[in-house]
N, C-alpha and C. Protein backbone atom coordinates (compact mmCIF):
# COMPACT_ATOMS: atom_id res chain seq x y z
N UNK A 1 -10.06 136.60 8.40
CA UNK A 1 -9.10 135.52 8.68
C UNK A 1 -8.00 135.50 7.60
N UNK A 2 -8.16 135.81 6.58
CA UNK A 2 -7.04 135.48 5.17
C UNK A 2 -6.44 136.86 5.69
N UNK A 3 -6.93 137.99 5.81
CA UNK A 3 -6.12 138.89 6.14
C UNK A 3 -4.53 139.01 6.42
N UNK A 4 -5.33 137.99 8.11
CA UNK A 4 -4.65 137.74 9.43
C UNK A 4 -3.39 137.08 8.67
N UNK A 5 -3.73 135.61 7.50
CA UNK A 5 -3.01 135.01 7.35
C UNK A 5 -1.65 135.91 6.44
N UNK A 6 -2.63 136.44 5.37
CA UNK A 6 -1.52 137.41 5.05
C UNK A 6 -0.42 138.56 5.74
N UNK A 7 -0.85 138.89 6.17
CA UNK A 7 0.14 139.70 7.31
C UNK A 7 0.56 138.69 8.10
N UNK A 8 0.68 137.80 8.67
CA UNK A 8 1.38 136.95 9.34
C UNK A 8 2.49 136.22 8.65
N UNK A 9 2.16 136.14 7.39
CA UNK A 9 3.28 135.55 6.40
C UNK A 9 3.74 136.38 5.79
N UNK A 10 3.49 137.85 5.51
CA UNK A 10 4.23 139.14 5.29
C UNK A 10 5.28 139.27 6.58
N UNK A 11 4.70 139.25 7.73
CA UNK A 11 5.52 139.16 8.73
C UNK A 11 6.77 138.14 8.73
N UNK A 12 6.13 137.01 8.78
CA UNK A 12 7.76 136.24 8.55
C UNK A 12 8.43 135.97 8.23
N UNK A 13 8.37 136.27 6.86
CA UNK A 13 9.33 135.97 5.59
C UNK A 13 10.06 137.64 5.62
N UNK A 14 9.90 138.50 5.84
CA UNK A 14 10.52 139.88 6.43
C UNK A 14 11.56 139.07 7.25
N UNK A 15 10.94 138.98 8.68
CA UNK A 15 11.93 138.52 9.39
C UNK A 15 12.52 138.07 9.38
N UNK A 16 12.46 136.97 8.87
CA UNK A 16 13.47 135.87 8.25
C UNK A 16 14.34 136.02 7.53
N UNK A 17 14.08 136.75 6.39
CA UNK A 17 15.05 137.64 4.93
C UNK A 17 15.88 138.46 5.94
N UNK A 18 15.37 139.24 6.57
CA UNK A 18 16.22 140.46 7.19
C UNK A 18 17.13 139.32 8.60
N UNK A 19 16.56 138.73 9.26
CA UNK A 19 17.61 138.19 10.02
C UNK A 19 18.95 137.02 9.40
N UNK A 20 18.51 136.48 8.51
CA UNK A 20 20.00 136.13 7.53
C UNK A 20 20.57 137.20 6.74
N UNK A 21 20.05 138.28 6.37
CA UNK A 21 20.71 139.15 5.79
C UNK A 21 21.10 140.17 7.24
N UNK A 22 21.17 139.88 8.20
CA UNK A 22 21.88 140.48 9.40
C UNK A 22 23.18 139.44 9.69
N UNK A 23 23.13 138.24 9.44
CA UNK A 23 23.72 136.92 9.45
C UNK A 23 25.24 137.23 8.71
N UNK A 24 23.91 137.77 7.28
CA UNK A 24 25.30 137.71 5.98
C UNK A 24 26.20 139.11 6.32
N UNK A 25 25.21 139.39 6.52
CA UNK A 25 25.27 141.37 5.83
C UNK A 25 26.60 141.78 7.47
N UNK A 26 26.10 141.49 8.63
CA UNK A 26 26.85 142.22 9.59
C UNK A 26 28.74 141.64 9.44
N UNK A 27 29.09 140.39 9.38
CA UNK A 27 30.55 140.23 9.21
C UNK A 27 31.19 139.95 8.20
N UNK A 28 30.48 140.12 7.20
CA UNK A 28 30.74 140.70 5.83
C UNK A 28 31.00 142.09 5.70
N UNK A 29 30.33 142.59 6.44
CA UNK A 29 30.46 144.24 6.17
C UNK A 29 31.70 144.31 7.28
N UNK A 30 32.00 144.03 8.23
CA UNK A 30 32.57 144.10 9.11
C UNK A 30 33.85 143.92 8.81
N UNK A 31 33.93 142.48 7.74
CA UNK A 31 35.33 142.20 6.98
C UNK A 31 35.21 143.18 6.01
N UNK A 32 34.81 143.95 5.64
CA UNK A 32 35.09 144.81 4.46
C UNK A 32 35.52 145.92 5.31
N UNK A 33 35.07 146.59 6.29
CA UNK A 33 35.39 147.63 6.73
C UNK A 33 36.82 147.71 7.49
N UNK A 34 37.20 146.73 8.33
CA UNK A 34 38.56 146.19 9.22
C UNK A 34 39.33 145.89 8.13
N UNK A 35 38.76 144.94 7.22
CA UNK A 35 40.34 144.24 6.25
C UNK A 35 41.22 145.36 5.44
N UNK A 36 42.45 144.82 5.56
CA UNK A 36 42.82 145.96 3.93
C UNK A 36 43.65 144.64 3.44
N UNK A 37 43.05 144.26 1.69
CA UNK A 37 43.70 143.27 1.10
C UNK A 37 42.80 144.21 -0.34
N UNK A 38 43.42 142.94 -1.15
CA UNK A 38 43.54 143.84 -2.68
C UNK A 38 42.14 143.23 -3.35
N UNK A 39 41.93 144.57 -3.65
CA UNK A 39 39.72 144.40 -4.49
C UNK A 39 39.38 144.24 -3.27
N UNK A 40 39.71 145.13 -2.72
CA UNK A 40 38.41 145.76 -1.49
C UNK A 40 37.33 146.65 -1.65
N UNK A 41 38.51 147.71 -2.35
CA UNK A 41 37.43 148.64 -3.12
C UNK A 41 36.11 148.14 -4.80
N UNK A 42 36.94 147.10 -4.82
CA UNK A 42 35.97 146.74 -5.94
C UNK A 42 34.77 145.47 -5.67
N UNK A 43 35.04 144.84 -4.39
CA UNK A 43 34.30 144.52 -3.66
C UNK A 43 33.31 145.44 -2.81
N UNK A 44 34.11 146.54 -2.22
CA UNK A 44 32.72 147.47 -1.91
C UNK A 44 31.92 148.17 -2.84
N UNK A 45 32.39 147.77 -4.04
CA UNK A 45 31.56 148.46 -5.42
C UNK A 45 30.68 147.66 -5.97
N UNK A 46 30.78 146.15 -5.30
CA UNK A 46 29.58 145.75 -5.85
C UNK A 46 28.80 145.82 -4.90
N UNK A 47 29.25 145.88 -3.63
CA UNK A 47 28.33 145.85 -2.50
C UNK A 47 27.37 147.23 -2.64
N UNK A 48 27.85 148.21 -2.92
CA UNK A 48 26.96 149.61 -3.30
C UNK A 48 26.47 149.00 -4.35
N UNK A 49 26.56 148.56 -5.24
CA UNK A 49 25.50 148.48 -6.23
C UNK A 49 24.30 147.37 -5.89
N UNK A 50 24.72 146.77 -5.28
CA UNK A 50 23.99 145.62 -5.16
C UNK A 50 22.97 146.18 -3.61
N UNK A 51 23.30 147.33 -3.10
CA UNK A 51 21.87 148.03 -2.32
C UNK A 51 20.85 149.03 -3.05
N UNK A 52 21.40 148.94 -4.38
CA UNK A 52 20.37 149.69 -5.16
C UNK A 52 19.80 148.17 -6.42
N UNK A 53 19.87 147.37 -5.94
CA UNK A 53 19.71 146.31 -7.17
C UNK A 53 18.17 146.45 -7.33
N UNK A 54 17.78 146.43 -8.54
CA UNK A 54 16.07 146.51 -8.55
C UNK A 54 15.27 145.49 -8.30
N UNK A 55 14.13 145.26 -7.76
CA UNK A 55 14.13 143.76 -7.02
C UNK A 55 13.39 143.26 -8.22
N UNK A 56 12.94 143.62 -9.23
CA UNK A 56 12.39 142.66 -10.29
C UNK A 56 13.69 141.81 -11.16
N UNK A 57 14.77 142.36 -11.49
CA UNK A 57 15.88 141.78 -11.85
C UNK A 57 16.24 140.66 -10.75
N UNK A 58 16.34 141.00 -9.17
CA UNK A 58 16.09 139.52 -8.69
C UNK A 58 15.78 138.61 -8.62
N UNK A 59 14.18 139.38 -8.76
CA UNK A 59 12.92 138.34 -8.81
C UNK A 59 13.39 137.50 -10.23
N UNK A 60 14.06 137.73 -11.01
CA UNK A 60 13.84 137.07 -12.44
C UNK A 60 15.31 136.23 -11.93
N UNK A 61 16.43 136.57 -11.32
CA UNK A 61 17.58 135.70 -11.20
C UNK A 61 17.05 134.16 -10.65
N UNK A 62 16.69 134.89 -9.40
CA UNK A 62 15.98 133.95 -8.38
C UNK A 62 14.75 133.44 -8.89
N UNK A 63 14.61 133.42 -9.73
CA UNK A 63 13.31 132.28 -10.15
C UNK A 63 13.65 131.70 -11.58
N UNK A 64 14.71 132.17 -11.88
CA UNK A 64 15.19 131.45 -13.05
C UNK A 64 16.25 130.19 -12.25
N UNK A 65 16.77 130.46 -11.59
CA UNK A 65 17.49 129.29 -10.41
C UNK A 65 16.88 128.35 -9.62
N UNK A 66 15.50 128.70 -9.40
CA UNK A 66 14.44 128.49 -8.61
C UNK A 66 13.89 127.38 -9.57
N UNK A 67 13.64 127.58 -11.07
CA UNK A 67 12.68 127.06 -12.20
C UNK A 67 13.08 125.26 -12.05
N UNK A 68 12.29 124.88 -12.57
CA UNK A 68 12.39 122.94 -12.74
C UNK A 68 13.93 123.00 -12.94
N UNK A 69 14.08 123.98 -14.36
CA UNK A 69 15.01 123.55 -14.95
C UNK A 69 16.59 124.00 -14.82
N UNK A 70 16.53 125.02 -13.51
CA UNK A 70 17.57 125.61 -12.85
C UNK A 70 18.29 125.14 -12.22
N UNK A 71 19.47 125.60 -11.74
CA UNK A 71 19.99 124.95 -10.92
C UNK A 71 19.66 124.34 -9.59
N UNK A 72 18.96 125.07 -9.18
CA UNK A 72 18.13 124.32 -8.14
C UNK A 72 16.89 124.34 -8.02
N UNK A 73 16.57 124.16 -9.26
CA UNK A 73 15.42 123.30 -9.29
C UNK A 73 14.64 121.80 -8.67
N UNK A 74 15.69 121.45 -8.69
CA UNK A 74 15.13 120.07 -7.94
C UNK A 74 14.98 120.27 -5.82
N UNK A 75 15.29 121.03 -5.40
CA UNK A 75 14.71 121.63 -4.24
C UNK A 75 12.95 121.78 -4.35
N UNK A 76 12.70 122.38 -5.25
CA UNK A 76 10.93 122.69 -5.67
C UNK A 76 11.07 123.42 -4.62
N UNK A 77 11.38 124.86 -4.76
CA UNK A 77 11.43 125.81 -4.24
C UNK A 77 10.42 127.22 -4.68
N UNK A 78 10.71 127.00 -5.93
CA UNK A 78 9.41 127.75 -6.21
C UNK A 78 8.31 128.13 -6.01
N UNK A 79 7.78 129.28 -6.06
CA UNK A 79 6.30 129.32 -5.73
C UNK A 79 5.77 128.94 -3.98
N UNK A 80 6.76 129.19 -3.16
CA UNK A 80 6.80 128.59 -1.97
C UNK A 80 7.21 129.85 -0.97
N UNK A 81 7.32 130.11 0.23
CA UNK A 81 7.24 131.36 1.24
C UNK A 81 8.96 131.07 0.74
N UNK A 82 10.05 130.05 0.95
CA UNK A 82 11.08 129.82 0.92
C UNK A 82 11.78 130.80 -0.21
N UNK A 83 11.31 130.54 -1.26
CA UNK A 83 11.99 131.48 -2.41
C UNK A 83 11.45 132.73 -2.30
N UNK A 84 10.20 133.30 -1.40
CA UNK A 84 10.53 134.53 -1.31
C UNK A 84 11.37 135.26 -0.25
N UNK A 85 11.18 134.81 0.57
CA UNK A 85 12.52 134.86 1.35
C UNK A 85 14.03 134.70 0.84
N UNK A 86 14.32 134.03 -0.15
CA UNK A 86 15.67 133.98 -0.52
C UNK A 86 15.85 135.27 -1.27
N UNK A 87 14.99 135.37 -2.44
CA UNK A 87 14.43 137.03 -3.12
C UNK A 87 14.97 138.24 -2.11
N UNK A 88 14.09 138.48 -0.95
CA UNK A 88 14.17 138.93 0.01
C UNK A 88 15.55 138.89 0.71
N UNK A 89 16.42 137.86 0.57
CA UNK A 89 17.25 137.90 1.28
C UNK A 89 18.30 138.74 0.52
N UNK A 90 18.24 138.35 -0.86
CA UNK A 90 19.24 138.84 -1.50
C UNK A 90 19.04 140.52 -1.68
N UNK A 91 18.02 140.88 -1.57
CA UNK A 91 17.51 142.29 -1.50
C UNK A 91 18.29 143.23 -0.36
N UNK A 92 18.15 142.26 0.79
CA UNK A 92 18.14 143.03 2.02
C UNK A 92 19.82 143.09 2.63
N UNK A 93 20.32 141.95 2.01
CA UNK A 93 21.88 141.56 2.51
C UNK A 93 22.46 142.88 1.92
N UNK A 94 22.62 143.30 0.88
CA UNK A 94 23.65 144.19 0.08
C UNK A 94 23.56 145.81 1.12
N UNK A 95 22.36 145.46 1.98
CA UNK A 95 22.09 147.21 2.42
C UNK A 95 22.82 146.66 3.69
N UNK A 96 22.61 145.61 4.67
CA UNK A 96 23.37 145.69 5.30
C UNK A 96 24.62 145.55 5.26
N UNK A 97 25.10 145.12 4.29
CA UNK A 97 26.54 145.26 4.68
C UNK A 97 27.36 146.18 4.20
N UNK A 98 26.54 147.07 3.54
CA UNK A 98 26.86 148.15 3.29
C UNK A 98 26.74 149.24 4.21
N UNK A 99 26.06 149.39 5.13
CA UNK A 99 25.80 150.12 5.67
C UNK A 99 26.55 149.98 7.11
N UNK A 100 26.99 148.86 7.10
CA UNK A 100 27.75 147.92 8.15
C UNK A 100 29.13 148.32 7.97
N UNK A 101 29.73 148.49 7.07
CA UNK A 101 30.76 148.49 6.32
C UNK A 101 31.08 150.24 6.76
N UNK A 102 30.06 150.84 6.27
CA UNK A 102 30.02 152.73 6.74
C UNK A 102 30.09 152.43 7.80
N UNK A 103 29.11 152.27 9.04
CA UNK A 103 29.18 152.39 10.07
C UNK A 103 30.34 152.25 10.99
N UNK A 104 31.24 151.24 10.68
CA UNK A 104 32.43 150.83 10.98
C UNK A 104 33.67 151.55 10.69
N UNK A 105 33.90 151.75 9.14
CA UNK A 105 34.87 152.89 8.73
C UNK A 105 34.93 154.25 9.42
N UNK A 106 33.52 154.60 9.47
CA UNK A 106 33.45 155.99 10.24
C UNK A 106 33.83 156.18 11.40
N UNK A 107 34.34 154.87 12.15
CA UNK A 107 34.70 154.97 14.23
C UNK A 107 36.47 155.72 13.82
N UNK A 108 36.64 156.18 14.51
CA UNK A 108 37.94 156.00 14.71
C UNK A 108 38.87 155.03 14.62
N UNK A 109 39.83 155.07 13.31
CA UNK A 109 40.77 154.10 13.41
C UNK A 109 41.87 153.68 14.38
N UNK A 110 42.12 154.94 15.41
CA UNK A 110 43.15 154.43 16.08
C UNK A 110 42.54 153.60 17.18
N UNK A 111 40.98 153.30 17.42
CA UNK A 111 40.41 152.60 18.13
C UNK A 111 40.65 151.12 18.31
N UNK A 112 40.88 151.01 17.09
CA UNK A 112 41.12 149.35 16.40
C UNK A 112 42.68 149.15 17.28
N UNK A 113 43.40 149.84 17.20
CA UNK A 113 45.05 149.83 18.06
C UNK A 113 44.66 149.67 19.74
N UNK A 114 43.83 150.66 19.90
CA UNK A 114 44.21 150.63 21.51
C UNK A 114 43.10 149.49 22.02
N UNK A 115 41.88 149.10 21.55
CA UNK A 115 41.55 147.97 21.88
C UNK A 115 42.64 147.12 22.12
N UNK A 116 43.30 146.36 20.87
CA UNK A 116 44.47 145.68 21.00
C UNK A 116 45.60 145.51 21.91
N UNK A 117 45.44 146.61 22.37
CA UNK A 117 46.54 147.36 23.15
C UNK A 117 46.81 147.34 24.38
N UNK A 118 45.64 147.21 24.63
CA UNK A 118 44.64 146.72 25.97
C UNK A 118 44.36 145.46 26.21
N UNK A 119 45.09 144.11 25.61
CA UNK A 119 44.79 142.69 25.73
C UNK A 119 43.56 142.29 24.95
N UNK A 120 42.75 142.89 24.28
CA UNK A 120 41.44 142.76 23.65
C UNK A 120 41.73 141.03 22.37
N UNK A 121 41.07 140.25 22.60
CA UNK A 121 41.28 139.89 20.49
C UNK A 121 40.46 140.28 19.68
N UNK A 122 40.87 139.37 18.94
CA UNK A 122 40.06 140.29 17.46
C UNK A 122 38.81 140.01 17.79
N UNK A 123 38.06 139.00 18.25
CA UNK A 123 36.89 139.23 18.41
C UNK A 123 36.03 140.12 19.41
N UNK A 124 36.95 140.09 20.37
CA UNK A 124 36.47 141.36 21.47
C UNK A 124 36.46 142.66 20.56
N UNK A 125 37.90 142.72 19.75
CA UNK A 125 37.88 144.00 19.28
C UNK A 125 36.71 144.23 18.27
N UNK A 126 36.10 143.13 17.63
CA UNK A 126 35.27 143.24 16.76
C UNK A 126 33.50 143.80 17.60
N UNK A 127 33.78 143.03 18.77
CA UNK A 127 32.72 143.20 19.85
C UNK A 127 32.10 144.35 20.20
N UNK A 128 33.49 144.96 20.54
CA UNK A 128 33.83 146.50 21.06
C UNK A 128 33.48 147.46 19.66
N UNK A 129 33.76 147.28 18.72
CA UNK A 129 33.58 148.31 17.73
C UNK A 129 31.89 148.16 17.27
N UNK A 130 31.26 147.15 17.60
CA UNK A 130 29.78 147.42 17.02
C UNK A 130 29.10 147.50 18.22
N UNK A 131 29.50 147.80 19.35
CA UNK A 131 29.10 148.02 20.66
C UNK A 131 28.92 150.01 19.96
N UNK A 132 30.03 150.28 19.51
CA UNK A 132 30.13 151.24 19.72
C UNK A 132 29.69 152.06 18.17
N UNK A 133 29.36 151.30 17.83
CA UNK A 133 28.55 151.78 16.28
C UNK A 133 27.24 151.22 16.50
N UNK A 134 26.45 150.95 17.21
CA UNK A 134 25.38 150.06 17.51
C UNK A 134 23.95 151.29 17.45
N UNK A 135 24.43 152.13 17.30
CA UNK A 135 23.16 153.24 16.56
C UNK A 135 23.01 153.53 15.15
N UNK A 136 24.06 153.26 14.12
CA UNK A 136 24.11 153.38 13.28
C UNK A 136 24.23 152.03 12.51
N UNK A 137 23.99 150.47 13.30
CA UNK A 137 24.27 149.37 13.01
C UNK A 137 22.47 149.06 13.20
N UNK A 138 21.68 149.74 14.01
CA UNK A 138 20.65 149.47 13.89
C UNK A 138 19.68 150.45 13.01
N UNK A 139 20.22 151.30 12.58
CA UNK A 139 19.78 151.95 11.20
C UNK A 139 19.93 151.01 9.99
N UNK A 140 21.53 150.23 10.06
CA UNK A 140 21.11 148.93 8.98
C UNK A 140 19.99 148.68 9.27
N UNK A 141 19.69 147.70 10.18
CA UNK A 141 18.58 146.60 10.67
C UNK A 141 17.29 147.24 9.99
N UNK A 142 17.22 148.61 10.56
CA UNK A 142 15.76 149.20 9.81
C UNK A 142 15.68 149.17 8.07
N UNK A 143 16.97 149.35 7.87
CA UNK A 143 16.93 150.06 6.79
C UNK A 143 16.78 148.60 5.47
N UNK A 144 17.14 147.66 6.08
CA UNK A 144 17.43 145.93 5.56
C UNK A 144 15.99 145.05 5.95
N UNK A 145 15.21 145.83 6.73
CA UNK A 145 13.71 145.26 7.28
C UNK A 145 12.85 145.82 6.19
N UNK A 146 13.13 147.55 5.45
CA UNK A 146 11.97 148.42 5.17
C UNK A 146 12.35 147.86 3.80
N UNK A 147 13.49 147.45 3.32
CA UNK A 147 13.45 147.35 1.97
C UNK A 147 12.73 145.80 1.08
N UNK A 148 12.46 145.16 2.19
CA UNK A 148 11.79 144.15 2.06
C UNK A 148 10.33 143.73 2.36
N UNK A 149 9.91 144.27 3.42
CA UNK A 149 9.00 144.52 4.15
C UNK A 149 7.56 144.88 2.65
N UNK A 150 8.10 146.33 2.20
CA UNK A 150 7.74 146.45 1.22
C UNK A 150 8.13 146.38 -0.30
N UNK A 151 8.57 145.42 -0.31
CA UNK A 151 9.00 144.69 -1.84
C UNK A 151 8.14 143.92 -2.49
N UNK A 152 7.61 144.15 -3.77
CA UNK A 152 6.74 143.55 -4.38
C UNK A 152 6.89 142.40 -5.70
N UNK A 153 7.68 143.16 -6.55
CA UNK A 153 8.24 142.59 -7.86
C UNK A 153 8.74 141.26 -7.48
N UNK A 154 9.92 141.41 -6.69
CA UNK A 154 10.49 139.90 -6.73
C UNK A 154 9.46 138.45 -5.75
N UNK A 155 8.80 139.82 -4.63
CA UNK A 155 8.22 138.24 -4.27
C UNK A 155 6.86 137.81 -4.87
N UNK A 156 6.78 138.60 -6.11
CA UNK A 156 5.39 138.17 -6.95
C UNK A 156 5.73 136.86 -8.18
N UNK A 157 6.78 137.84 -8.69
CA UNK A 157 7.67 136.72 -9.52
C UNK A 157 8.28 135.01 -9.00
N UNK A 158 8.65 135.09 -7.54
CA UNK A 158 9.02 133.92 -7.29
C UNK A 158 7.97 133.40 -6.43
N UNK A 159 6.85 133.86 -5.79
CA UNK A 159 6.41 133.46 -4.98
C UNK A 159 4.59 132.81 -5.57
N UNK A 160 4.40 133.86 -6.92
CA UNK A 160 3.38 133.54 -7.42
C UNK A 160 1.98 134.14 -7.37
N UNK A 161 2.35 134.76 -6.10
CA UNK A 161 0.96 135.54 -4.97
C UNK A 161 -0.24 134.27 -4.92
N UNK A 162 -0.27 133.26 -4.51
CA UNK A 162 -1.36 132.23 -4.59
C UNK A 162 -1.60 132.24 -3.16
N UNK A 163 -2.89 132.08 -3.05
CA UNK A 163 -4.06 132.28 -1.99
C UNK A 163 -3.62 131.24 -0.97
N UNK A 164 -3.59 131.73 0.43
CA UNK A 164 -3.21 130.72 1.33
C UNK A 164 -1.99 130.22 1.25
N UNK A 165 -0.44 130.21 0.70
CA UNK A 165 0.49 129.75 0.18
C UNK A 165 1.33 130.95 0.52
N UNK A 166 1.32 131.87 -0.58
CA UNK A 166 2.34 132.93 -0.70
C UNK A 166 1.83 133.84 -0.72
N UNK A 167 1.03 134.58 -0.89
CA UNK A 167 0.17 135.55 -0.78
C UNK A 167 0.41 136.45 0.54
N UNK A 168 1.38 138.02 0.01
CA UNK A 168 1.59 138.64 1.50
C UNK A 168 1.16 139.46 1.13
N UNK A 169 1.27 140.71 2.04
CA UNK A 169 0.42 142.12 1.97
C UNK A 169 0.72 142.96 0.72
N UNK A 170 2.19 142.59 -0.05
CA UNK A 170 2.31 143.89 -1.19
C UNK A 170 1.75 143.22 -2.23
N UNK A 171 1.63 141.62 -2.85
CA UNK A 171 1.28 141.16 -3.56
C UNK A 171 -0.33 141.31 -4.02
N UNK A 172 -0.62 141.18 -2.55
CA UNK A 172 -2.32 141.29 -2.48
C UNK A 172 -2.52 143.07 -2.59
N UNK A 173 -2.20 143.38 -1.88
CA UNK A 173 -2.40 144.36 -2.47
C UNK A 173 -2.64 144.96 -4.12
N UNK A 174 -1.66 144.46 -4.71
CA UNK A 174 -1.46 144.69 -6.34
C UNK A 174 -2.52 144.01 -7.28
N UNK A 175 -3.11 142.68 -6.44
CA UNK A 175 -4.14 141.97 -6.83
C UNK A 175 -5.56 142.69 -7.01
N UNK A 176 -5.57 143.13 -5.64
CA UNK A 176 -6.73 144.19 -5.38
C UNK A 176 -7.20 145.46 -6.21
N UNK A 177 -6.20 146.01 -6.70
CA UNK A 177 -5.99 146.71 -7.49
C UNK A 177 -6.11 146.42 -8.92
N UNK A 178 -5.37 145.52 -9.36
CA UNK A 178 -5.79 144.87 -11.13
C UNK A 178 -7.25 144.52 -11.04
N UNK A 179 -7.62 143.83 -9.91
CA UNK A 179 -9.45 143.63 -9.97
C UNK A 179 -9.89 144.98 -9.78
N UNK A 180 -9.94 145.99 -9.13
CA UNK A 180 -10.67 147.48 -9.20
C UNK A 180 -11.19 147.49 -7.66
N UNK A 181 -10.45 146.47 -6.78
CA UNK A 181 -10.48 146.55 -5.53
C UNK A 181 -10.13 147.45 -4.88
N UNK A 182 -10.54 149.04 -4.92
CA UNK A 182 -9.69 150.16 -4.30
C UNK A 182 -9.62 150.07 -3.07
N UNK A 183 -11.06 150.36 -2.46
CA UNK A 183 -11.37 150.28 -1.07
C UNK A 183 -10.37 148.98 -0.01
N UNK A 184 -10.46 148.21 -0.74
CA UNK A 184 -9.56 146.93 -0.03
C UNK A 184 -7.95 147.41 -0.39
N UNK A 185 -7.60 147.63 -1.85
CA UNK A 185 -5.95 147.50 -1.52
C UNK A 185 -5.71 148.82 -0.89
N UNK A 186 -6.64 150.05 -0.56
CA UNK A 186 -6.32 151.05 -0.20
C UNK A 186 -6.26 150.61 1.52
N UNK A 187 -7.05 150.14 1.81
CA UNK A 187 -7.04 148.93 3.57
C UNK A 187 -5.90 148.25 3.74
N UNK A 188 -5.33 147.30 2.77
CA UNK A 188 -4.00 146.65 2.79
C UNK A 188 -2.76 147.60 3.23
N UNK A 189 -2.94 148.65 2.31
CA UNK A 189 -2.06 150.07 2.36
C UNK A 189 -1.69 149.95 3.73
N UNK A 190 -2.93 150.37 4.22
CA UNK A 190 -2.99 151.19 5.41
C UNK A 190 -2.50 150.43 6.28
N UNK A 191 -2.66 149.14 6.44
CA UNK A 191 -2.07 147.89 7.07
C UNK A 191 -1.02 147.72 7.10
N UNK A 192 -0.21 147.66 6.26
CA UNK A 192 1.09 147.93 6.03
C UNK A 192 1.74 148.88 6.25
N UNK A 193 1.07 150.02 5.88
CA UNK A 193 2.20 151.30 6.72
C UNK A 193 1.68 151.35 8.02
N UNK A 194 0.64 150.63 8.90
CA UNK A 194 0.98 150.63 10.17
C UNK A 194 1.99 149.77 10.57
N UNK A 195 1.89 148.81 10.01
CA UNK A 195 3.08 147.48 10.72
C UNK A 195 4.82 148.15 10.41
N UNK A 196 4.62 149.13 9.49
CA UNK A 196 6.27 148.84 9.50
C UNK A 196 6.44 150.08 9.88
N UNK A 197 5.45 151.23 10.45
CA UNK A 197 5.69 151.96 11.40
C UNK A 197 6.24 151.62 12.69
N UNK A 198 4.83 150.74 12.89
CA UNK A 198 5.33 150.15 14.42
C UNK A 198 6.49 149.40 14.62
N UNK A 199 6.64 148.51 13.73
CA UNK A 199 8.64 147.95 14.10
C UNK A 199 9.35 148.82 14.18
N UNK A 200 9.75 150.14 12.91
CA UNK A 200 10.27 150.86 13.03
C UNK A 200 10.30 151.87 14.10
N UNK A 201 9.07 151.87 14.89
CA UNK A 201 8.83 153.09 16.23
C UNK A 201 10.07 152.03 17.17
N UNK A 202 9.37 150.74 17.12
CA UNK A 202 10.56 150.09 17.95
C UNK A 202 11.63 150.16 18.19
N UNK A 203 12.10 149.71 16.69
CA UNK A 203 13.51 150.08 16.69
C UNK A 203 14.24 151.48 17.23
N UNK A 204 13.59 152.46 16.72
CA UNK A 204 14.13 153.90 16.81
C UNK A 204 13.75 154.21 18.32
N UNK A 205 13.05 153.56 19.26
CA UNK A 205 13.05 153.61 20.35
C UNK A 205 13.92 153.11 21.22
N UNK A 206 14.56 152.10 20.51
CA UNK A 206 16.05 151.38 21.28
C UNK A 206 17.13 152.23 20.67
N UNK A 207 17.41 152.24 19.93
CA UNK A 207 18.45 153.32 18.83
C UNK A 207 18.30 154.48 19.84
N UNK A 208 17.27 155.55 20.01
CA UNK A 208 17.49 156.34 20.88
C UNK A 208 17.34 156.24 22.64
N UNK A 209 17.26 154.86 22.69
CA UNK A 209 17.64 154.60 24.39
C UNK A 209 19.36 154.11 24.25
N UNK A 210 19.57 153.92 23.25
CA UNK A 210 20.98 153.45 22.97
C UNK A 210 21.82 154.92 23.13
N UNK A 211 21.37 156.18 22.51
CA UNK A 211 22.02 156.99 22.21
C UNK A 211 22.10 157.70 23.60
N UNK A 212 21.32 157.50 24.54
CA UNK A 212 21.21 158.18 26.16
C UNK A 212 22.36 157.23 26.83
């Protein structure tokens, strides 16, 4: 039963992180890729850096913001599924919109004209262009699911790993392990690389019904 519970709250706080960081990440990237205004490029330079950010340096931002004595501290956010998800969020946003951002640059620019051209607005035209990047827009999605999915550092740091509470599959796992629990975190393992197989079979099963 704790298992169950753990993977079920590994499960949602994924989802959750990765669907606001689809929120943030897709017209953010979208304005980075369409706009041309000045520190674009140095805006997409933090956005590349910030898909390689290490998630224990998160984990320490976000729980120093998180703390009594932080700025938002008085939320009592801490130690709660909520702040790992925010952890998580901030993890997962920088890949999509980075990758959002590629995906988009790479269409053809004179596409952006003849949409227009054609009575389209900007939001159709915006419509039309991730219609048509929508295989390489759901390589974000995977790619903004896997980096969280299995993330450990930050949601140990903000989340606490406490039993019944916050406690998800990479945390416990790591638990299992400092006790000499092989047999079990080597089971967790295995648990985990089935689950984010199977989303991922998903996904790459629409991605390539997309591509037919």
């Amino acid at each position: 039963m704790e298992i169950f519970e753990i993977t079920l709250l590994s499960l949602q706080v994924s989802a959750i992180a990765t669907l606001i960081s689809l929120l943030i990440g897709l017209p953010f990237g979208t304005w980075l890729a369409l706009g041309s205004f000045r520190g674009r490029s140095f805006i997409l330079s933090i956005v590349n850096t910030g898909m390689a950010l290490p998630p224990v340096v998160v984990g320490l931002v976000v729980a120093m913001s998180l703390w009594r004595s932080g700025p938002f501290g008085d939320f009592k956010l801490i130690y709660t599924p909520w702040a790992i998800i925010i952890a998580q969020t901030v993890i997962s946003a920088p890949v999509v919109m980075g990758l959002t951002a590629a995906a988009l640059a790479a269409l053809d620019p004179r596409l952006q004209q003849q949409l227009l051209g054609l009575g389209a607005s900007r939001l159709q035209m915006v419509w039309m262009l991730w219609r048509e990047a929508r295989l390489p827009l759901l390589a974000a999605l995977m790619a903004g699911f896997g980096s969280v999915i299995s993330e450990v550092g930050a949601s140990m740091m903000v989340g606490g790993n406490i039993k019944g509470q916050t406690r998800v599959l990479t945390t416990a796992i790591v638990l299992e392990t400092s006790k000499g629990n092989f047999d079990q975190a080597l089971a967790l393992s295995a648990l985990l690389l089935i689950i984010t197989y199977l989303i991922n079979l998903a996904l790459t099963l629409i991605q390539q019904k997309g591509k037919k």
